[in-house]
PDB file of N, CA and C in Angstrom:
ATOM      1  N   UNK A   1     111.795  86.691 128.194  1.00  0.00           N
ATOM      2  CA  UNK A   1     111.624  88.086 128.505  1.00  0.00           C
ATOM      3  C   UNK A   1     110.940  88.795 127.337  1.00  0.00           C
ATOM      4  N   UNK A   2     109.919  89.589 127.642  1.00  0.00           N
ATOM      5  CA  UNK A   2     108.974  90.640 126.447  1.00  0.00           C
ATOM      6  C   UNK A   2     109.721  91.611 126.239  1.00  0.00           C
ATOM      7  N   UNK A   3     110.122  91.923 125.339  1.00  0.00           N
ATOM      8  CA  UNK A   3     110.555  93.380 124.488  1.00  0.00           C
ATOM      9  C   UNK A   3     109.595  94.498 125.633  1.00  0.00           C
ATOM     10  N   UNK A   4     110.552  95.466 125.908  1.00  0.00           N
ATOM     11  CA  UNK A   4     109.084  96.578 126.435  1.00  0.00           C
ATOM     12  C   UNK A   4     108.841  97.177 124.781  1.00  0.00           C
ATOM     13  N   UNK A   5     107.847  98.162 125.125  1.00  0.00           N
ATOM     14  CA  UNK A   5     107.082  98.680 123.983  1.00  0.00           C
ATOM     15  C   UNK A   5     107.796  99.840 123.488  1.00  0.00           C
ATOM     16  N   UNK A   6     108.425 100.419 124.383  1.00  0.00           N
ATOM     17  CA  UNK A   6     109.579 102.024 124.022  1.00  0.00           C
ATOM     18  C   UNK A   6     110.360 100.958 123.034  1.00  0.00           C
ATOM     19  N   UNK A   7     111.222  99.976 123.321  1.00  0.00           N
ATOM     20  CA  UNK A   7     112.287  99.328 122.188  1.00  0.00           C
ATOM     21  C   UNK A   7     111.766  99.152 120.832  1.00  0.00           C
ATOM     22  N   UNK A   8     110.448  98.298 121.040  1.00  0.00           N
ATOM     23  CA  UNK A   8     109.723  97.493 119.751  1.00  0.00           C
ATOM     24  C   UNK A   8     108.532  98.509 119.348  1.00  0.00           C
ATOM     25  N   UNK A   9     108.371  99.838 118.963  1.00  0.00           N
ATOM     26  CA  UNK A   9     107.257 100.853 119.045  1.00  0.00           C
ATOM     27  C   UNK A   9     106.205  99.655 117.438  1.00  0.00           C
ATOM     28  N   UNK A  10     105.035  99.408 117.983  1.00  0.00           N
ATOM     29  CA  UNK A  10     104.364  99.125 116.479  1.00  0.00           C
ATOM     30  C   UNK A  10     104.669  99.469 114.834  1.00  0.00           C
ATOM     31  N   UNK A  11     104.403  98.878 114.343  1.00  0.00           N
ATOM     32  CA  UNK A  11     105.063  99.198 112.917  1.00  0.00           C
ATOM     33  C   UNK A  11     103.610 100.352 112.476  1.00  0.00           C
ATOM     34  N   UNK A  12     104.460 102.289 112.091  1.00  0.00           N
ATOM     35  CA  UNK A  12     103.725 102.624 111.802  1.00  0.00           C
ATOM     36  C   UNK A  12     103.123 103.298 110.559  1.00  0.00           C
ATOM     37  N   UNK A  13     103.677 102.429 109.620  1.00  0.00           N
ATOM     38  CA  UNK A  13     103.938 102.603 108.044  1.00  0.00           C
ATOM     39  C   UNK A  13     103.185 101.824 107.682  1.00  0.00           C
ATOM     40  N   UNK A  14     102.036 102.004 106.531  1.00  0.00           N
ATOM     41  CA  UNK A  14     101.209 101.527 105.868  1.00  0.00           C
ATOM     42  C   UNK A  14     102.023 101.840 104.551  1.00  0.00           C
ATOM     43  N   UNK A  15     102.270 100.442 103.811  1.00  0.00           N
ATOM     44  CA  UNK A  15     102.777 100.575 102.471  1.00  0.00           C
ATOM     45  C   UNK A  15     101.837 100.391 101.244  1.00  0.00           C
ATOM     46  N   UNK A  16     101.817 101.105 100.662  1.00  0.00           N
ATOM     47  CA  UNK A  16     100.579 101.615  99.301  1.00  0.00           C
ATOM     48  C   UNK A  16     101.814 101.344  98.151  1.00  0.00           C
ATOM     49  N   UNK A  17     101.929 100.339  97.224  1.00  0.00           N
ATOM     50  CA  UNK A  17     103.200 100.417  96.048  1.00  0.00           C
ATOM     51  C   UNK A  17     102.019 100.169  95.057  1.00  0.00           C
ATOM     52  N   UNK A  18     102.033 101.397  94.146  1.00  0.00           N
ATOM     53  CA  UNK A  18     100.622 102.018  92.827  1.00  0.00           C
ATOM     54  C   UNK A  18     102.065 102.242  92.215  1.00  0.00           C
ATOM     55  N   UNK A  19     102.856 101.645  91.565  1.00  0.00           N
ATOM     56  CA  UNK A  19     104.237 102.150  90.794  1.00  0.00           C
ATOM     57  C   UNK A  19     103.833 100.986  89.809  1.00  0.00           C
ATOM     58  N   UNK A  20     104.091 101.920  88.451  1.00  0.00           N
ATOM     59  CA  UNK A  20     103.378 101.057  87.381  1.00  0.00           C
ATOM     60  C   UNK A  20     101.660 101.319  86.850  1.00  0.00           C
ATOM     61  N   UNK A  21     101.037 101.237  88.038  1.00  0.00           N
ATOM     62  CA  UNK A  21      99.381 101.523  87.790  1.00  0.00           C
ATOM     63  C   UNK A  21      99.015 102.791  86.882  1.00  0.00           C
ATOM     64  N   UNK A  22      98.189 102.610  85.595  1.00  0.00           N
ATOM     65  CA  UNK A  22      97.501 103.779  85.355  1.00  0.00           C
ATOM     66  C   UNK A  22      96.774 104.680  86.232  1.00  0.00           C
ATOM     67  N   UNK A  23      96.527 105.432  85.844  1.00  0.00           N
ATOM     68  CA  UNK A  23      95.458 106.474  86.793  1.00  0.00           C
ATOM     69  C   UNK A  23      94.481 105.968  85.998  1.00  0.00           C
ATOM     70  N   UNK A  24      92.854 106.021  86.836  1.00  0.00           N
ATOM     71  CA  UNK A  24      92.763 106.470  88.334  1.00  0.00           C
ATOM     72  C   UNK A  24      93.490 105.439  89.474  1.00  0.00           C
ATOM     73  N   UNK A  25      94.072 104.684  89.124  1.00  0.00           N
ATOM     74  CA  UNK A  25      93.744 103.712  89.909  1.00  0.00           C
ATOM     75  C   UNK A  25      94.992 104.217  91.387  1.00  0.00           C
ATOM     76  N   UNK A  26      95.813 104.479  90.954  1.00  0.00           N
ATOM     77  CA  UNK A  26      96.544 104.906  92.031  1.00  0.00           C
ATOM     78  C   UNK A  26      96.181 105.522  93.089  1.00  0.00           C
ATOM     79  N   UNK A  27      95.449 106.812  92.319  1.00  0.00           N
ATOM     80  CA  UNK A  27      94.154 107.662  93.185  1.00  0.00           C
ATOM     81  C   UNK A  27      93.379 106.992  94.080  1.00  0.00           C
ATOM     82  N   UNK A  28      92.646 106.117  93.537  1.00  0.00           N
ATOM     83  CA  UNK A  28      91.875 105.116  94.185  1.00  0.00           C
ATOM     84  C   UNK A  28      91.943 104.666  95.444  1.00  0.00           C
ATOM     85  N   UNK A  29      93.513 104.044  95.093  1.00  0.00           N
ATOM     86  CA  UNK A  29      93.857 103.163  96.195  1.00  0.00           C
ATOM     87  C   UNK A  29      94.336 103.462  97.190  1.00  0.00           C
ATOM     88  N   UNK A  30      94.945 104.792  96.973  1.00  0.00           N
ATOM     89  CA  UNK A  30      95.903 105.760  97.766  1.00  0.00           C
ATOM     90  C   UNK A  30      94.164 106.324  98.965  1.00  0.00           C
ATOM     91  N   UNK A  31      93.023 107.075  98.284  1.00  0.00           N
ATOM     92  CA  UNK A  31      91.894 107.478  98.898  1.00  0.00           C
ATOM     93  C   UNK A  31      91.606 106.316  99.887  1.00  0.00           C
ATOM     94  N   UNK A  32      91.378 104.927  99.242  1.00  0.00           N
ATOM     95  CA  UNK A  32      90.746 103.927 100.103  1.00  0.00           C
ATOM     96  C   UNK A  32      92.085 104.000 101.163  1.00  0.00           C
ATOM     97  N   UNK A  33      93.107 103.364 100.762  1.00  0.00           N
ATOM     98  CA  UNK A  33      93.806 102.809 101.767  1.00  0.00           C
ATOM     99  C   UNK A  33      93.726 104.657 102.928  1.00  0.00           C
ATOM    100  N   UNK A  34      93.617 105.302 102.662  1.00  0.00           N
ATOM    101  CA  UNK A  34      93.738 106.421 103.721  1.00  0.00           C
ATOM    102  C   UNK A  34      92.369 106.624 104.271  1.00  0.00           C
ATOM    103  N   UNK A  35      91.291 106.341 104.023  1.00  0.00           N
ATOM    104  CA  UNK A  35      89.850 106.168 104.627  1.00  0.00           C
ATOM    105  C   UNK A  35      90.395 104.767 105.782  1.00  0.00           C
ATOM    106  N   UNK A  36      91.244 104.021 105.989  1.00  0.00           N
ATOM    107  CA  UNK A  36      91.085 103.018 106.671  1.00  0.00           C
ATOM    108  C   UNK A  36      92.454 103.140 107.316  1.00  0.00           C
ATOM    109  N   UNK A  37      92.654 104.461 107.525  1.00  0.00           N
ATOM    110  CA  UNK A  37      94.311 104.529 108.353  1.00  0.00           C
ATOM    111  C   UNK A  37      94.233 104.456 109.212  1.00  0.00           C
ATOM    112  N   UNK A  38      94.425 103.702 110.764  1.00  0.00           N
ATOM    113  CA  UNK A  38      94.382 104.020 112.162  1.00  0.00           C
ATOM    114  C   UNK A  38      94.980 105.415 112.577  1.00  0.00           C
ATOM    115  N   UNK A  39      94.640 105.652 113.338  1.00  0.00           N
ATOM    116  CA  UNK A  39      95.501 106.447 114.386  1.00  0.00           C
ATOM    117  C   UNK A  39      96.902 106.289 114.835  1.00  0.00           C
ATOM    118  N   UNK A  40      97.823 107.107 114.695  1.00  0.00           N
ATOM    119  CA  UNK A  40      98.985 107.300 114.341  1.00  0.00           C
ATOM    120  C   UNK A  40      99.907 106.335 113.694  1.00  0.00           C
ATOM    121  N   UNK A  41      98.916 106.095 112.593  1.00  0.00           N
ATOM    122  CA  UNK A  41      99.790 105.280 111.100  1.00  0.00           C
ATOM    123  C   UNK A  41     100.209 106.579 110.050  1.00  0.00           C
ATOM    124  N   UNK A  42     100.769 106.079 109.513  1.00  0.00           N
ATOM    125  CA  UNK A  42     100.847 107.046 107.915  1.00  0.00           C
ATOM    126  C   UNK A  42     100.668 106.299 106.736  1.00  0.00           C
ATOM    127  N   UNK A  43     100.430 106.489 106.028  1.00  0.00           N
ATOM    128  CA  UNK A  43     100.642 106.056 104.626  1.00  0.00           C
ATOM    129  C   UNK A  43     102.285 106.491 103.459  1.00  0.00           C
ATOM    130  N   UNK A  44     102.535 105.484 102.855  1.00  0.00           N
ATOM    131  CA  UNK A  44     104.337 105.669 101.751  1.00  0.00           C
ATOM    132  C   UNK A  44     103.739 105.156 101.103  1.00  0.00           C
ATOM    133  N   UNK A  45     103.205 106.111  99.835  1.00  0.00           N
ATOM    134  CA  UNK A  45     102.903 105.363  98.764  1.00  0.00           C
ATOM    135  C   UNK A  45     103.697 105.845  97.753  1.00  0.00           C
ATOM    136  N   UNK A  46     104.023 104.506  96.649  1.00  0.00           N
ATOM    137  CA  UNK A  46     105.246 104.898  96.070  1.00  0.00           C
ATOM    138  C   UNK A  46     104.801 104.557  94.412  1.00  0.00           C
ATOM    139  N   UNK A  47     104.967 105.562  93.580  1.00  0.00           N
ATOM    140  CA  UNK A  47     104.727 105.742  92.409  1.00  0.00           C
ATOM    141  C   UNK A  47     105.263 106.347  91.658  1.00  0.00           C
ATOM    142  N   UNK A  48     105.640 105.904  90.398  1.00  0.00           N
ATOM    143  CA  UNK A  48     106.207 106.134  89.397  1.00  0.00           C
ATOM    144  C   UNK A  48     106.394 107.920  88.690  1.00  0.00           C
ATOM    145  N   UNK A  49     104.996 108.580  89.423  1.00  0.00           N
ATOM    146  CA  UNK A  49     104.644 110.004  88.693  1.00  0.00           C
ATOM    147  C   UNK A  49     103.864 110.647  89.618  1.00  0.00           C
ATOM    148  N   UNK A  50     104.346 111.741  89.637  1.00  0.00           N
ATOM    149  CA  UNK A  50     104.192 112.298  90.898  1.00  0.00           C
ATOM    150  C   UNK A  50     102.009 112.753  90.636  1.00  0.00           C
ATOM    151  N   UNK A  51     101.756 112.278  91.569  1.00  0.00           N
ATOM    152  CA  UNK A  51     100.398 112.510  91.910  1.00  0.00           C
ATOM    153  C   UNK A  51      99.366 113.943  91.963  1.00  0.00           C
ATOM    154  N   UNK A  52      99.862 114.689  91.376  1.00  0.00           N
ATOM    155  CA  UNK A  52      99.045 116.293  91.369  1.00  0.00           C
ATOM    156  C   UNK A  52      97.514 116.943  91.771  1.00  0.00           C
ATOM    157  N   UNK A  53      96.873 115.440  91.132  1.00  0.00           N
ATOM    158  CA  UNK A  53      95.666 115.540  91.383  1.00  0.00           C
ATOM    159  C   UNK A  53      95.096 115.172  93.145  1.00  0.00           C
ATOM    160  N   UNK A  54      95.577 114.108  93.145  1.00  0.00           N
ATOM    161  CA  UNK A  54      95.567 113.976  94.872  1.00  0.00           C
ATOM    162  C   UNK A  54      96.006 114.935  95.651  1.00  0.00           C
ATOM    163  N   UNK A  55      96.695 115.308  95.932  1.00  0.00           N
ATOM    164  CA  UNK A  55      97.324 116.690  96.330  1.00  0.00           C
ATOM    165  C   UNK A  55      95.741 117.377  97.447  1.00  0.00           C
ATOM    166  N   UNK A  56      95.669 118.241  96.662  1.00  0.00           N
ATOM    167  CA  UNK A  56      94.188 118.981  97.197  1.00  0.00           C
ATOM    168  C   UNK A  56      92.996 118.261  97.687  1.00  0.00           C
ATOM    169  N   UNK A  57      92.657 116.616  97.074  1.00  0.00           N
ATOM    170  CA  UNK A  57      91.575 116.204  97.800  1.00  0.00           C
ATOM    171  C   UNK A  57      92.477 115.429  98.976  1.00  0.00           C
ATOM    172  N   UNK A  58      93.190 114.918  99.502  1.00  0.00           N
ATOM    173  CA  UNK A  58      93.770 114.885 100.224  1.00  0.00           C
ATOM    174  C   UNK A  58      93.729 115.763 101.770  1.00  0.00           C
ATOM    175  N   UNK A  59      94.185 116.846 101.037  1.00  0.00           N
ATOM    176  CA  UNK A  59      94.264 117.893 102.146  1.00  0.00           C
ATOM    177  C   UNK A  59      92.832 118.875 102.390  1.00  0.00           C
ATOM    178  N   UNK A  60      91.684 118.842 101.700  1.00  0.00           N
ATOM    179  CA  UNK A  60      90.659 118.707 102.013  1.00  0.00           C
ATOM    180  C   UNK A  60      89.973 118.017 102.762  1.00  0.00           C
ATOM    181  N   UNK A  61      90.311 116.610 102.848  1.00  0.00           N
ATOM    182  CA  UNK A  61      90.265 115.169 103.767  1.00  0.00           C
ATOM    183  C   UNK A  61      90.719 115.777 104.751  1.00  0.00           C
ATOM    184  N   UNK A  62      91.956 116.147 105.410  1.00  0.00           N
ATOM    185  CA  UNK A  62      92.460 116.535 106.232  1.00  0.00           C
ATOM    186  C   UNK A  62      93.777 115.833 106.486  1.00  0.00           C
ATOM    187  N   UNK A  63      94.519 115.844 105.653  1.00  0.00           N
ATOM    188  CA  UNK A  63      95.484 115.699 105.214  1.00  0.00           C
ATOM    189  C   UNK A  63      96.882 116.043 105.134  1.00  0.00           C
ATOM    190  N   UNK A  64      98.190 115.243 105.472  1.00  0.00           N
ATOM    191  CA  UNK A  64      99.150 116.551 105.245  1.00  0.00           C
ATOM    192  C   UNK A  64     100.208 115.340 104.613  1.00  0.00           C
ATOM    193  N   UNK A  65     101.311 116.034 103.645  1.00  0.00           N
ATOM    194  CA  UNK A  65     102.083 114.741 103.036  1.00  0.00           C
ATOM    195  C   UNK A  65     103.146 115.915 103.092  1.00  0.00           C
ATOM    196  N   UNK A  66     103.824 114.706 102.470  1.00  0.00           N
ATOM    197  CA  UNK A  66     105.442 115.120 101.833  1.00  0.00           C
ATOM    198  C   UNK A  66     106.040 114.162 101.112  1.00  0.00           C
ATOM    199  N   UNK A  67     106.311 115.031  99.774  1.00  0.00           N
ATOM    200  CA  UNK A  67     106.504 114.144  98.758  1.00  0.00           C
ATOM    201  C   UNK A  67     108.174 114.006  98.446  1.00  0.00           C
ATOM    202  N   UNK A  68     108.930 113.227  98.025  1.00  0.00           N
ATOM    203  CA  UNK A  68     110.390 113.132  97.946  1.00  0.00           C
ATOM    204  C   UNK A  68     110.541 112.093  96.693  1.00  0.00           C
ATOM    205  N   UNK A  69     111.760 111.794  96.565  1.00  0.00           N
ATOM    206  CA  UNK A  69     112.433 111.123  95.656  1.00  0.00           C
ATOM    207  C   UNK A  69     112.761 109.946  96.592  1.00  0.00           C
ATOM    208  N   UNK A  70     111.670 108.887  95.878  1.00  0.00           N
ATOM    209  CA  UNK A  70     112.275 107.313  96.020  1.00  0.00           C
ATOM    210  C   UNK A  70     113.154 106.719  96.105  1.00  0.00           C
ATOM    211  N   UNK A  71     113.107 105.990  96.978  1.00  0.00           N
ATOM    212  CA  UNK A  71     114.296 104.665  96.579  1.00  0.00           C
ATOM    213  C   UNK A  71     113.905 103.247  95.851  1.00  0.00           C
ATOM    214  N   UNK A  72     112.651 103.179  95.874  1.00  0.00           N
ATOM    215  CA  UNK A  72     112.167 102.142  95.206  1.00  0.00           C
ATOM    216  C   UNK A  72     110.868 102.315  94.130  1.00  0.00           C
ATOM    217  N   UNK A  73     111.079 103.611  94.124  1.00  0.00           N
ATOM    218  CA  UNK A  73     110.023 104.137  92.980  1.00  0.00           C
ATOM    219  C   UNK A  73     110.293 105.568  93.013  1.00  0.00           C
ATOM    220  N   UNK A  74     109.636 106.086  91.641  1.00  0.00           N
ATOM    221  CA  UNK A  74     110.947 107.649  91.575  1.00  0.00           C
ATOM    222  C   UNK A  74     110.113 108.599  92.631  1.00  0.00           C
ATOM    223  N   UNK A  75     108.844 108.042  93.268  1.00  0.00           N
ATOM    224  CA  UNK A  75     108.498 108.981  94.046  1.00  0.00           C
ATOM    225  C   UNK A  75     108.223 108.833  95.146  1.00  0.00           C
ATOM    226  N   UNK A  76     108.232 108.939  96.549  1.00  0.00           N
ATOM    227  CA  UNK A  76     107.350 108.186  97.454  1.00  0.00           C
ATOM    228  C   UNK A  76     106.277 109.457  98.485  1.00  0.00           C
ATOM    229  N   UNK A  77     105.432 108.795  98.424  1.00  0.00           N
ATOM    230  CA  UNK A  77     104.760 109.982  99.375  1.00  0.00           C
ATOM    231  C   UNK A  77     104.214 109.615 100.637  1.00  0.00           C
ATOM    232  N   UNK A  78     104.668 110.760 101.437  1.00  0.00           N
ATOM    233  CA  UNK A  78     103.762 110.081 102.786  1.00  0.00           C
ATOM    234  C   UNK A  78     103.076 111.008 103.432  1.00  0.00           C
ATOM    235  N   UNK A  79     102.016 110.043 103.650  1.00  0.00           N
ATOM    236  CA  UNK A  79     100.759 111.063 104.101  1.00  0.00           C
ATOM    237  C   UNK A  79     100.130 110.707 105.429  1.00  0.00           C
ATOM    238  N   UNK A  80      99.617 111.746 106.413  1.00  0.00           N
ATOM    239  CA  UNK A  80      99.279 111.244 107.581  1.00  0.00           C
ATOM    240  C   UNK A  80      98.301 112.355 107.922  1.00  0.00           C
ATOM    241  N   UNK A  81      97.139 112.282 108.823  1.00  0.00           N
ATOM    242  CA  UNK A  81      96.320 112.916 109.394  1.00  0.00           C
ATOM    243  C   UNK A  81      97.236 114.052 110.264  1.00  0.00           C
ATOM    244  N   UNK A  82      96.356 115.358 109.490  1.00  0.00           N
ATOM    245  CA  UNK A  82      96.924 116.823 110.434  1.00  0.00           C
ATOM    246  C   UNK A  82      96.270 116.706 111.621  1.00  0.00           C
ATOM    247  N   UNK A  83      97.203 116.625 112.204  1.00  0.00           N
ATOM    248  CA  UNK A  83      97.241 116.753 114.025  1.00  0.00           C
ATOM    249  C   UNK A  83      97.359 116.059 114.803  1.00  0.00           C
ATOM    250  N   UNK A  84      97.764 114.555 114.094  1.00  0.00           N
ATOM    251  CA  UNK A  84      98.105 112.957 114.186  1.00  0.00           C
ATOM    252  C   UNK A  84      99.630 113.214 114.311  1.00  0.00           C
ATOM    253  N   UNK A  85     100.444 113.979 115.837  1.00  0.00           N
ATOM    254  CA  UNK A  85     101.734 114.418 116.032  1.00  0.00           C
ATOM    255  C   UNK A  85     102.158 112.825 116.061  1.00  0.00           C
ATOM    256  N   UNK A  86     101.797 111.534 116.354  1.00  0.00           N
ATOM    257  CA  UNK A  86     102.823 110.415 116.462  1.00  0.00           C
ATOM    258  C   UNK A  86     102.991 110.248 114.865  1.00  0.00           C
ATOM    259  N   UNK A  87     102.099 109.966 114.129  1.00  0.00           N
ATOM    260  CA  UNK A  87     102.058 109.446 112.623  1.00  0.00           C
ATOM    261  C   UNK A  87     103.019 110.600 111.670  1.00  0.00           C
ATOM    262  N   UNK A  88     102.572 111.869 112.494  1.00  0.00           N
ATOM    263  CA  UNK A  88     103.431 113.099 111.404  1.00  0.00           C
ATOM    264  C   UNK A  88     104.567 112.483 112.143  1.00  0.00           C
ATOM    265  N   UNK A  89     105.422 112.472 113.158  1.00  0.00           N
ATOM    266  CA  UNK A  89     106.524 112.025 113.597  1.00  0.00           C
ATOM    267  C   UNK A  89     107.114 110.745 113.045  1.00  0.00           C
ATOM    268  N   UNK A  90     106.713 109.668 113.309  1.00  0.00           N
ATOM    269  CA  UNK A  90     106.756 108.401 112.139  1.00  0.00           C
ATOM    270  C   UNK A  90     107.647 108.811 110.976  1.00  0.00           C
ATOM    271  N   UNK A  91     106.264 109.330 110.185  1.00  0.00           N
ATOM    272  CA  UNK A  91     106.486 110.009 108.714  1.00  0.00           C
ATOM    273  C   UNK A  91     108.410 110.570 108.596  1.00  0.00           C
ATOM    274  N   UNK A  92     108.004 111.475 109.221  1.00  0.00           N
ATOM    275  CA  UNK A  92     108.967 112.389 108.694  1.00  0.00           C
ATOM    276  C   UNK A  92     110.288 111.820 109.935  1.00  0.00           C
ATOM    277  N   UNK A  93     110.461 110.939 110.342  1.00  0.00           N
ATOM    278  CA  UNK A  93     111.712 110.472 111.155  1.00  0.00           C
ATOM    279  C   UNK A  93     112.228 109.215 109.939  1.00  0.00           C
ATOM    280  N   UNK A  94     111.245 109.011 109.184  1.00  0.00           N
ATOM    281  CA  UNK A  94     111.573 107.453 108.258  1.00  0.00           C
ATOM    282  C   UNK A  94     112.163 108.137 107.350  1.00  0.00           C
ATOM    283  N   UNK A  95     112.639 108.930 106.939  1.00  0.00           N
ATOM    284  CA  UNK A  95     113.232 109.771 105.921  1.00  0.00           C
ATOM    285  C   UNK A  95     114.727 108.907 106.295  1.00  0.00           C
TER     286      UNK A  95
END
């Protein structure tokens, strides 16, 4: 018997771990890996110091996050396309 798809929904977390990395490189990877996000994925990227500079080009991109206190790094952020209601849902239900 197949799982239906309501039980087993796709995995929709893209994990980005830049904890440890100097800058830029976090930046970097955090930009690329979000140039190649599907449709209603998000991005948790989790780093050591909170990211300030990303922030604004981000949400210029079109962008929307929310940043919190880690469990596996002191910061984690997750970011998903504004107006991407499954991925913002994702996001903010994985809390």
């Amino acid at each position: 018997m197949n799982p239906s798809p309501e039980r087993n929904p796709p995995p929709r977390e893209r994990l980005l771990d830049v904890n440890g990395l100097e800058p830029p490189e976090p930046m970097e990877r955090a930009l690329d890996a979000l140039a190649h996000l599907p449709p209603g994925h998000y991005l948790r990227m989790l780093l050591h110091r909170e990211p300030y500079l990303l922030y604004p080009m981000i949400e210029e991109d079109g962008f929307r996050f929310e940043t919190r206190p880690g469990r596996r790094a002191l910061f984690e952020i997750l970011i998903w396309r504004a107006g991407d209601e499954v991925a913002e849902r994702a996001a903010l239900d994985s809390r």
